[in-house]
N, C-alpha and C. Protein backbone atom coordinates (compact mmCIF):
# COMPACT_ATOMS: atom_id res chain seq x y z
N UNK A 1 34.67 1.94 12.52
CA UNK A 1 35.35 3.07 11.91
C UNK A 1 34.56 3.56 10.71
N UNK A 2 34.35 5.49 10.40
CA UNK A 2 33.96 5.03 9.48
C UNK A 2 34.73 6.18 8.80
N UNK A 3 34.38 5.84 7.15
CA UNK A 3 35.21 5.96 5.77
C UNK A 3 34.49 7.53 5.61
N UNK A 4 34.45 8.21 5.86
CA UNK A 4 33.59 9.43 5.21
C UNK A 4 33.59 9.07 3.77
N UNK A 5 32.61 9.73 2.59
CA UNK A 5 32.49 9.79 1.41
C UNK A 5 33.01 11.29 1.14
N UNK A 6 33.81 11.38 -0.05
CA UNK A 6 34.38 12.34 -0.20
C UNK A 6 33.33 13.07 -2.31
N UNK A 7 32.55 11.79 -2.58
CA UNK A 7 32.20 11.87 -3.67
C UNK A 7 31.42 10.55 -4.25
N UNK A 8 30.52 11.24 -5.09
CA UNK A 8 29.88 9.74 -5.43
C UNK A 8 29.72 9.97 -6.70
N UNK A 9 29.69 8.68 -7.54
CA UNK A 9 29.25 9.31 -9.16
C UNK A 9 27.76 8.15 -9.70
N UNK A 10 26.78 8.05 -10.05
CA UNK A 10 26.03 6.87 -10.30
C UNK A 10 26.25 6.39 -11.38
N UNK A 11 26.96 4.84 -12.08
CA UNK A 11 26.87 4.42 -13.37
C UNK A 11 25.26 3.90 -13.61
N UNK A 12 25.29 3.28 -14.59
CA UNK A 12 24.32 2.71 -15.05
C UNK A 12 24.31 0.77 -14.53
N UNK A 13 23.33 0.30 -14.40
CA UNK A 13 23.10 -0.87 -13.94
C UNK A 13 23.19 -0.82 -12.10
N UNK A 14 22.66 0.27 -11.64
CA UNK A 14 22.83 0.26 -10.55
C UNK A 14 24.01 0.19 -9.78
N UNK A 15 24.80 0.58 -10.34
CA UNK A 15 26.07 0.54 -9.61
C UNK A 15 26.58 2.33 -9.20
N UNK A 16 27.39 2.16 -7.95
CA UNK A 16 27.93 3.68 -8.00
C UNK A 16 29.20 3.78 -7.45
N UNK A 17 30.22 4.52 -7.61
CA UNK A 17 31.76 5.01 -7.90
C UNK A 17 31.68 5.37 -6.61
N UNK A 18 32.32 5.32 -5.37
CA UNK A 18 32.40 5.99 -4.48
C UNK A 18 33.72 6.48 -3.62
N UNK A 19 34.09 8.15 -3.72
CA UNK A 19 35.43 8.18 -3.68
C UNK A 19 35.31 8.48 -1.97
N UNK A 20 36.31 7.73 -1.53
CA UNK A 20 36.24 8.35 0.00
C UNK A 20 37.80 9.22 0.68
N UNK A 21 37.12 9.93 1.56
CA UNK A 21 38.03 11.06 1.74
C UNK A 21 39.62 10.83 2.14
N UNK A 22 40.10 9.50 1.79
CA UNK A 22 41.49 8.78 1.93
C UNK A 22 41.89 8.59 0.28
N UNK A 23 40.93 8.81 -0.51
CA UNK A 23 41.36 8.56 -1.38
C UNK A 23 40.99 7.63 -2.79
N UNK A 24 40.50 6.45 -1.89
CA UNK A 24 40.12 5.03 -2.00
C UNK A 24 38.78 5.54 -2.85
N UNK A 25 38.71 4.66 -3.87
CA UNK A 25 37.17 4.94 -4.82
C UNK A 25 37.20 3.44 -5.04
N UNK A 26 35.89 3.07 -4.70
CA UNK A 26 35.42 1.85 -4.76
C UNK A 26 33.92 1.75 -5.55
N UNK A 27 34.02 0.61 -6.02
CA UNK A 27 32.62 0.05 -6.37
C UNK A 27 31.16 -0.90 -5.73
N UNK A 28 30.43 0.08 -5.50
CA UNK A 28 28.96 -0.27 -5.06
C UNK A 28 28.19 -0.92 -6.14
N UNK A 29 27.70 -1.96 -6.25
CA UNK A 29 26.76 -2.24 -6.80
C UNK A 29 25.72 -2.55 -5.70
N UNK A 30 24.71 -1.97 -5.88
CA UNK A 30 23.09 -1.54 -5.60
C UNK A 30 21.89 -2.45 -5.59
N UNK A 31 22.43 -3.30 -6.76
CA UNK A 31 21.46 -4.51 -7.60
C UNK A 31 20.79 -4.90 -6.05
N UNK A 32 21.36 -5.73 -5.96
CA UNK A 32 20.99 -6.56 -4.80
C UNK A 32 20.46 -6.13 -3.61
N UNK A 33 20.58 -4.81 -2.82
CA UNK A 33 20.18 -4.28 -1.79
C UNK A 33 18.68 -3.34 -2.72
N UNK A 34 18.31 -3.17 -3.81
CA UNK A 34 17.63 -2.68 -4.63
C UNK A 34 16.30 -4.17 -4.78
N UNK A 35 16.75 -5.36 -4.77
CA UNK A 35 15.96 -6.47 -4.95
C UNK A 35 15.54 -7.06 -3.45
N UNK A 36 16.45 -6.51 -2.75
CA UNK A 36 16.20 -7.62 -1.41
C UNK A 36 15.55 -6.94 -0.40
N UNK A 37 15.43 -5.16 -0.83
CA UNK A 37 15.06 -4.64 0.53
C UNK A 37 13.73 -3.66 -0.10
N UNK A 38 12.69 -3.96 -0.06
CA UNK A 38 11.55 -3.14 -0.25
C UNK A 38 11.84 -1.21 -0.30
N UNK A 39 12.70 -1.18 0.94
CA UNK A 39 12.87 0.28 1.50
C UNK A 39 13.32 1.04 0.23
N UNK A 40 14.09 -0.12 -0.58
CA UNK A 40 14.74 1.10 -1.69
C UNK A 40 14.34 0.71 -2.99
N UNK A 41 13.50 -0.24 -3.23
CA UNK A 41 12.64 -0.77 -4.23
C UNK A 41 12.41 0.85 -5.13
N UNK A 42 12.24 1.89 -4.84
CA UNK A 42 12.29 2.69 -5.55
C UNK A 42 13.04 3.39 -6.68
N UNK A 43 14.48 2.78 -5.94
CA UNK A 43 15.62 3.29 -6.73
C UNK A 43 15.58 2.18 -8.06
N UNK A 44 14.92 1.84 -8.63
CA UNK A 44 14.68 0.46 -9.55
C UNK A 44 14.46 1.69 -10.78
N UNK A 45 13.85 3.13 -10.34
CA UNK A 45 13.67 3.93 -11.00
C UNK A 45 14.74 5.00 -11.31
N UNK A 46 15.60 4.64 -12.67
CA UNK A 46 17.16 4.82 -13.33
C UNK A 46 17.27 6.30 -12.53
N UNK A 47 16.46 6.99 -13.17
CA UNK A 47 16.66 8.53 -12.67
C UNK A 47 16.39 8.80 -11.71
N UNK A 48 15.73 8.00 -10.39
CA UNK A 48 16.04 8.52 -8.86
C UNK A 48 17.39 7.62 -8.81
N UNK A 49 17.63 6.66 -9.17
CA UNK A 49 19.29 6.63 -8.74
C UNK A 49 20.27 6.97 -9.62
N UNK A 50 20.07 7.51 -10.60
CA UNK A 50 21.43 8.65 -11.25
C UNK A 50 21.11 10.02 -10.07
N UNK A 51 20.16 10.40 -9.21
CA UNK A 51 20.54 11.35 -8.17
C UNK A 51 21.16 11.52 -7.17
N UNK A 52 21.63 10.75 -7.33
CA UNK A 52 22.51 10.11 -5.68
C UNK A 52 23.69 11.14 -5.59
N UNK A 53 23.66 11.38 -4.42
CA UNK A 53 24.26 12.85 -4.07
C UNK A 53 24.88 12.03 -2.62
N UNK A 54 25.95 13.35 -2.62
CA UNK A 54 26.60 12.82 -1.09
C UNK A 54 25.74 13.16 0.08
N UNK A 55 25.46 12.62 1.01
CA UNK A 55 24.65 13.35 2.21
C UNK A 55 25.65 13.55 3.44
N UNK A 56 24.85 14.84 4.56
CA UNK A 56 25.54 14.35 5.44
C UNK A 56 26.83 14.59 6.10
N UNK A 57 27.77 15.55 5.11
CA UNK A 57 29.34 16.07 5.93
C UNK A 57 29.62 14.33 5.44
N UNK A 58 29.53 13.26 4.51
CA UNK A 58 30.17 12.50 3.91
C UNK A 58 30.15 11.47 5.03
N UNK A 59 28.44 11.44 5.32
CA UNK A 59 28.57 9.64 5.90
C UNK A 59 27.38 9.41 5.49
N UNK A 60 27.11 9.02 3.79
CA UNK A 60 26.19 8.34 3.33
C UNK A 60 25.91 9.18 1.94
N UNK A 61 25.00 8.28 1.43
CA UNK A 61 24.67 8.48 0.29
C UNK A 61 23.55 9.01 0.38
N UNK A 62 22.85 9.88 -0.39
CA UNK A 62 21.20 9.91 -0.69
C UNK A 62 20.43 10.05 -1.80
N UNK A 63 19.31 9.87 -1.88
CA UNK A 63 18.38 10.13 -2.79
C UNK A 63 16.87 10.63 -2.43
N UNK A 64 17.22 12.14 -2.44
CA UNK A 64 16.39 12.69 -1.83
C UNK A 64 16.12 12.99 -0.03
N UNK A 65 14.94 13.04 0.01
CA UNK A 65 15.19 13.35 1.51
C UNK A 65 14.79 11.68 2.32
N UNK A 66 14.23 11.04 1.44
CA UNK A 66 13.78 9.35 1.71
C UNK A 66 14.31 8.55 1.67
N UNK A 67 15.64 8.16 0.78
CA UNK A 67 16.51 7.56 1.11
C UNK A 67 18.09 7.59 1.16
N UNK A 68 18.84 6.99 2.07
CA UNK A 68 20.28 6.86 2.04
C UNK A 68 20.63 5.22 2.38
N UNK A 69 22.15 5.82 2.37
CA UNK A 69 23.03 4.56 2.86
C UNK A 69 23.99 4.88 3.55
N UNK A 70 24.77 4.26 4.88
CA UNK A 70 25.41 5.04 5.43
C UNK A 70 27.02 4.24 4.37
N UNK A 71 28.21 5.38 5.50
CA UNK A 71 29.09 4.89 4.59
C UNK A 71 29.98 3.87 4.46
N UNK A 72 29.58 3.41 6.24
CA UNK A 72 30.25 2.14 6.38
C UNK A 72 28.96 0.63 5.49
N UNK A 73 27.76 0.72 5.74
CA UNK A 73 27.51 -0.21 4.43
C UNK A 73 28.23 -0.19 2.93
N UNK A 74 28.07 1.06 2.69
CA UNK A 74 28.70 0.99 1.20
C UNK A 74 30.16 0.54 1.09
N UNK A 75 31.20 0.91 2.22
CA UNK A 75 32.60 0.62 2.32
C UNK A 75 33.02 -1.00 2.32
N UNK A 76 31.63 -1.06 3.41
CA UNK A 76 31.89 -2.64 3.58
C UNK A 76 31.26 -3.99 2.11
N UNK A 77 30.29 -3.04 1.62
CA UNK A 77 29.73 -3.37 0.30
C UNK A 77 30.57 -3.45 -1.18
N UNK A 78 31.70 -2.84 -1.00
CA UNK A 78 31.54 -2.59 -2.57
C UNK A 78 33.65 -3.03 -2.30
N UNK A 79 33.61 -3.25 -4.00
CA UNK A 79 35.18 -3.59 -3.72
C UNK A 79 36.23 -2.45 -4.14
N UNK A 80 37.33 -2.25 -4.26
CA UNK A 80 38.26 -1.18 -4.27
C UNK A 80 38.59 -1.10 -5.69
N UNK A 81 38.70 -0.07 -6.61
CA UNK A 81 38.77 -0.05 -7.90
C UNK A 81 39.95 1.20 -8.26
N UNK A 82 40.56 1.20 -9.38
CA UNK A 82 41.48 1.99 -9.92
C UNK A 82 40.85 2.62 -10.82
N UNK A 83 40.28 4.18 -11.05
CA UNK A 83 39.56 4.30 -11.78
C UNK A 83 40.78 5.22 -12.72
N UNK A 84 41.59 5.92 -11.68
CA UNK A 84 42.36 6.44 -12.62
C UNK A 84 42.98 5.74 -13.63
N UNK A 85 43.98 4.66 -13.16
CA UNK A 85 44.53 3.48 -13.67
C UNK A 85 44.01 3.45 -15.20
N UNK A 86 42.35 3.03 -15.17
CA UNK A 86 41.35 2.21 -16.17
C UNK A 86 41.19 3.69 -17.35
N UNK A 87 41.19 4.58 -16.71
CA UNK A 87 40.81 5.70 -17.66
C UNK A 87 42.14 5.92 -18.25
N UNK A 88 43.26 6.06 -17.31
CA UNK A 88 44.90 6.48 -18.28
C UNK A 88 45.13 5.51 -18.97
N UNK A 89 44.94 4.48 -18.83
CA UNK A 89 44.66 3.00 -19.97
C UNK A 89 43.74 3.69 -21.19
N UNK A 90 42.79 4.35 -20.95
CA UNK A 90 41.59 4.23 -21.82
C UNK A 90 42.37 5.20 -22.89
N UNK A 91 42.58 6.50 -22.30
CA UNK A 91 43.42 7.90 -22.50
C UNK A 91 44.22 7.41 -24.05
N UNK A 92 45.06 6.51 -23.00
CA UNK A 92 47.02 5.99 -23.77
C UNK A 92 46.52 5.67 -25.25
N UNK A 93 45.28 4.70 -24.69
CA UNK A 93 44.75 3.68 -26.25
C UNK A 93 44.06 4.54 -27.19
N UNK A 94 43.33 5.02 -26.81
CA UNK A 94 42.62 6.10 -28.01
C UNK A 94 44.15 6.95 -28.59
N UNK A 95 44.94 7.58 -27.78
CA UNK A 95 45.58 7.55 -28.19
C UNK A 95 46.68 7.02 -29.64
N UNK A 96 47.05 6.33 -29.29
CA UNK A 96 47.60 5.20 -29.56
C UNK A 96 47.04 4.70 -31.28
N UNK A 97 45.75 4.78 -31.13
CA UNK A 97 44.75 3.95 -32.13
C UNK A 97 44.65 5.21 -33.24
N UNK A 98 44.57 6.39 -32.50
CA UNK A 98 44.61 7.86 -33.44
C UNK A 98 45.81 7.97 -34.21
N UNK A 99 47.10 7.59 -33.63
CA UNK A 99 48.44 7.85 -34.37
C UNK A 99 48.45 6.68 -35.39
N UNK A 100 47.82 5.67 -35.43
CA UNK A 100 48.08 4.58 -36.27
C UNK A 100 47.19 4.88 -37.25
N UNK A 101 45.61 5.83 -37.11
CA UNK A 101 44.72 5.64 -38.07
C UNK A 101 45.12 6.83 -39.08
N UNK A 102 46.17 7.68 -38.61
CA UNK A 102 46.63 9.10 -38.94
C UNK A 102 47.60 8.58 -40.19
N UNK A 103 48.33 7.55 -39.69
CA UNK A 103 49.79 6.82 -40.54
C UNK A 103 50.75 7.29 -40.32
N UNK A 104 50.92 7.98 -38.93
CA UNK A 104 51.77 9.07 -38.41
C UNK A 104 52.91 7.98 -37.52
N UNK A 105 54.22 7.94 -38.10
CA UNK A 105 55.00 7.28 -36.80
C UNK A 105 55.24 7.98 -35.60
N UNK A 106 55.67 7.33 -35.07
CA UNK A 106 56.29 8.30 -33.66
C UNK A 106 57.15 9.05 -33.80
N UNK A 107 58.38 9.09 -34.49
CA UNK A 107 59.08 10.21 -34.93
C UNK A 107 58.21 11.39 -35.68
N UNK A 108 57.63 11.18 -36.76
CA UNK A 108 56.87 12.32 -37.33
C UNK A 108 55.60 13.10 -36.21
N UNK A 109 55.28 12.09 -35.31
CA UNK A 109 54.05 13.15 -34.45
C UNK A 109 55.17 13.81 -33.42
N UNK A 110 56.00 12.85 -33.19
CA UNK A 110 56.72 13.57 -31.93
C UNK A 110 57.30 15.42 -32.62
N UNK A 111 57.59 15.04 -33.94
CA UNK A 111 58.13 16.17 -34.84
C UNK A 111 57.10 17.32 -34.01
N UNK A 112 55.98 16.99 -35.40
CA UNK A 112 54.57 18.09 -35.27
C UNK A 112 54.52 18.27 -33.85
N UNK A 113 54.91 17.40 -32.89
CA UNK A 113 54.02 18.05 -31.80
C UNK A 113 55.08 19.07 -30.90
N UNK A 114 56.18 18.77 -31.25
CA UNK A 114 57.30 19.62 -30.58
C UNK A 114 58.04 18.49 -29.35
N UNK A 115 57.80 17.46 -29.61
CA UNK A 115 58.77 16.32 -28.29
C UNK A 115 59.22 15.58 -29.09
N UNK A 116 60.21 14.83 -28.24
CA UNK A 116 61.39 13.99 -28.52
C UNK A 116 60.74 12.39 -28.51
N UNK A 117 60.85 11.91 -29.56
CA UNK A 117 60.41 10.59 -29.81
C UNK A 117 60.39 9.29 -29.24
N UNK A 118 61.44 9.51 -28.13
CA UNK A 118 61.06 8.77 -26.88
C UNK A 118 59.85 9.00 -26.03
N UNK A 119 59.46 10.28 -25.87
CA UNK A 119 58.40 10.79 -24.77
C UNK A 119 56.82 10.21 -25.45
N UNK A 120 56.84 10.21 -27.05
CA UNK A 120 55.64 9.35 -27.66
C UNK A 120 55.85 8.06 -27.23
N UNK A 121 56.80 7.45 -27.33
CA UNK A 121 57.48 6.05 -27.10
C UNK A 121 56.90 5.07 -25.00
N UNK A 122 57.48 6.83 -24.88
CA UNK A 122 56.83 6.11 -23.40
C UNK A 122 55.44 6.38 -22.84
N UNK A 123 54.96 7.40 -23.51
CA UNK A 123 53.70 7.82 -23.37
C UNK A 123 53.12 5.60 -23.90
N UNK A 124 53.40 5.99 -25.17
CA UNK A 124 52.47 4.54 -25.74
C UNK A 124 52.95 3.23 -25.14
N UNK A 125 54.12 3.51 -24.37
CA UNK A 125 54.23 1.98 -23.77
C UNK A 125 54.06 1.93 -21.86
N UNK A 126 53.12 3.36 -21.79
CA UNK A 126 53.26 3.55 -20.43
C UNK A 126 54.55 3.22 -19.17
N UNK A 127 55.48 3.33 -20.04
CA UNK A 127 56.49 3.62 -19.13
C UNK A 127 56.61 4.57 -17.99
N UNK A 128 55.88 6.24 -18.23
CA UNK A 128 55.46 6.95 -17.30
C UNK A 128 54.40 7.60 -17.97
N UNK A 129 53.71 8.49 -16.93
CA UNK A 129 52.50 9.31 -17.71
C UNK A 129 53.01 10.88 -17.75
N UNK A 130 52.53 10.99 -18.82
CA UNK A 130 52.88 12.35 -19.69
C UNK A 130 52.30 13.64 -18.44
N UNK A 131 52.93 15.22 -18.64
CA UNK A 131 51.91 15.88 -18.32
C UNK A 131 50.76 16.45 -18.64
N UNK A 132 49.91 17.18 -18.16
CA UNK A 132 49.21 17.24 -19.10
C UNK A 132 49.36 18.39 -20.42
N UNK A 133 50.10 19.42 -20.22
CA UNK A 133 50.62 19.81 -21.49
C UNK A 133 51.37 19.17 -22.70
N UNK A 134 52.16 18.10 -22.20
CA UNK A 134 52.94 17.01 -23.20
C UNK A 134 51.75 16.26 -23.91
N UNK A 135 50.93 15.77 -23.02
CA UNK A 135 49.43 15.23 -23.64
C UNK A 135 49.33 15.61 -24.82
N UNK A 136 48.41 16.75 -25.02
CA UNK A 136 48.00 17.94 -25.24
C UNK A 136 48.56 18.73 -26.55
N UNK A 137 49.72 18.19 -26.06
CA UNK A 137 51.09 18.29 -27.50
C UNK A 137 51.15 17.25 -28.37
N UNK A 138 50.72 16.15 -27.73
CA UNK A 138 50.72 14.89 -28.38
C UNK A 138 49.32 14.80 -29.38
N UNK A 139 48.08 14.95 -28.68
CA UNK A 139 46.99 15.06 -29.23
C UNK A 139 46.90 16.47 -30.26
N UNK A 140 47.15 17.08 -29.94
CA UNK A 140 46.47 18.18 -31.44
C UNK A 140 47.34 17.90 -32.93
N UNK A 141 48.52 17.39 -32.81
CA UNK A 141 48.75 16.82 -34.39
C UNK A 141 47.91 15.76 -34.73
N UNK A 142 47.20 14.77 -33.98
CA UNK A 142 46.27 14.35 -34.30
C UNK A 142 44.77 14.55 -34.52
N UNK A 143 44.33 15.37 -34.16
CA UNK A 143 43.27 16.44 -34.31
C UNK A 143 42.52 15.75 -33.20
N UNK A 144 43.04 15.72 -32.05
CA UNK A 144 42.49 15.53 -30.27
C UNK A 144 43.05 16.07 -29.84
N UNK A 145 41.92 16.28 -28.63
CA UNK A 145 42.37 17.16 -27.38
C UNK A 145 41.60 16.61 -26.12
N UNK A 146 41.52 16.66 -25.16
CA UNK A 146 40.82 16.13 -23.78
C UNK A 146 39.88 16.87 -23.88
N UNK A 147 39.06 16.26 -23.19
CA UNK A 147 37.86 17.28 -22.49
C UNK A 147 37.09 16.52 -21.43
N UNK A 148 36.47 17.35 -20.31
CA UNK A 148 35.88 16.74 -19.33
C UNK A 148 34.33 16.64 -19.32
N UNK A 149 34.09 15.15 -19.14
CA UNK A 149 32.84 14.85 -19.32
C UNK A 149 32.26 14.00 -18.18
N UNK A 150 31.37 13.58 -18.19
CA UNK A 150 31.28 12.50 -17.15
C UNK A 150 31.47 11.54 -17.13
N UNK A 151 32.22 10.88 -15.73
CA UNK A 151 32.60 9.79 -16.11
C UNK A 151 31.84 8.34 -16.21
N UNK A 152 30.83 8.53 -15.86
CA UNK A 152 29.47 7.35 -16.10
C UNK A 152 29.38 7.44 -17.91
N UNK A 153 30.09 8.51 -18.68
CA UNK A 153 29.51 8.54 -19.76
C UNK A 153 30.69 6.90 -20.31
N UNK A 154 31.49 6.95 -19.88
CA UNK A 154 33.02 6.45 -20.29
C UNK A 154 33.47 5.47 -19.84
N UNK A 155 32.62 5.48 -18.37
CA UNK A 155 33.31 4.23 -17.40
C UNK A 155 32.95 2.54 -18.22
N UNK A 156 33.68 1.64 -18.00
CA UNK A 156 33.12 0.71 -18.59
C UNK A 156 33.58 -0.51 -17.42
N UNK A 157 32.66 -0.10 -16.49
CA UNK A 157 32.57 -1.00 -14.91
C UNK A 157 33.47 -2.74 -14.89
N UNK A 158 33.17 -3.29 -16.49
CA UNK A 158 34.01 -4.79 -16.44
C UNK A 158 35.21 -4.58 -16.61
N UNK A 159 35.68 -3.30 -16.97
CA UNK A 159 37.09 -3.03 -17.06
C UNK A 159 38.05 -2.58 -15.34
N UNK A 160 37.07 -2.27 -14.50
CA UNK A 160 38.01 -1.83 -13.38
C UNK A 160 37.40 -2.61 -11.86
């Protein structure tokens, strides 16, 4: 059977994010098929494998026109990861760490931000996740706001 790739992202240490078209984003690490197999001995070089692109209508990886991987190696390679999970964790805490360095309780940000002091309450104890306008409401009395970056910049691979 195979998994089509729906997306790939490359971290650093040879590893890569791979979302497949069910949903499922798993972790490849590279290391080892990078040491054991001459063919891709190349990718040892950071910036031909931060190029890794989807190939293919999403059955394999590539780098360049010389090498790939199909997508059942990588599926069968790599283990299943929560990336959203690890990042709304990451999100909550910066969070979290901003309202405390501010000296702001939860009643007073919930004030400034226009919500009810439970919704800070469950935001910070992840009871549910906010939308993203409630976010958004939450962050600018603290002088944050989101923004989209990459996620290799952020990911921190021992965490997920």
């Amino acid at each position: 059977m195979f998994n089509k790739i729906a997306a790939v992202q490359p971290l650093s240490g040879y590893e890569l994010i791979v979302w497949f078209a069910d949903g499922e984003a798993r972790l490849f690490d590279a290391q080892n098929l990078i040491e054991s197999n001459e063919e891709f001995a190349p990718l040892r070089d950071e910036e031909l494998f931060s190029s890794a692109t989807l190939s293919a209508e999403g059955y394999g990886v590539s780098w360049g026109d010389d090498l790939d991987l199909g997508c059942k190696e990588i599926y069968e390679g790599s283990k299943s990861v929560d990336v959203v999970g690890v990042e709304s964790a990451r999100v909550i805490s910066e969070t979290v760490e901003s309202r405390h360095a501010t000296g702001l309780s939860q009643a007073k940000l919930a004030a400034a931000a226009g919500v009810k002091q439970p919704v800070v309450a469950r935001l910070e104890t992840r009871v549910n996740s906010p939308r993203l306008d409630t976010l958004l409401k939450i962050l600018t009395p603290l002088g944050k706001t989101l923004q989209v970056i990459d996620l290799a910049d952020v990911i921190d691979v021992s965490k997920i």
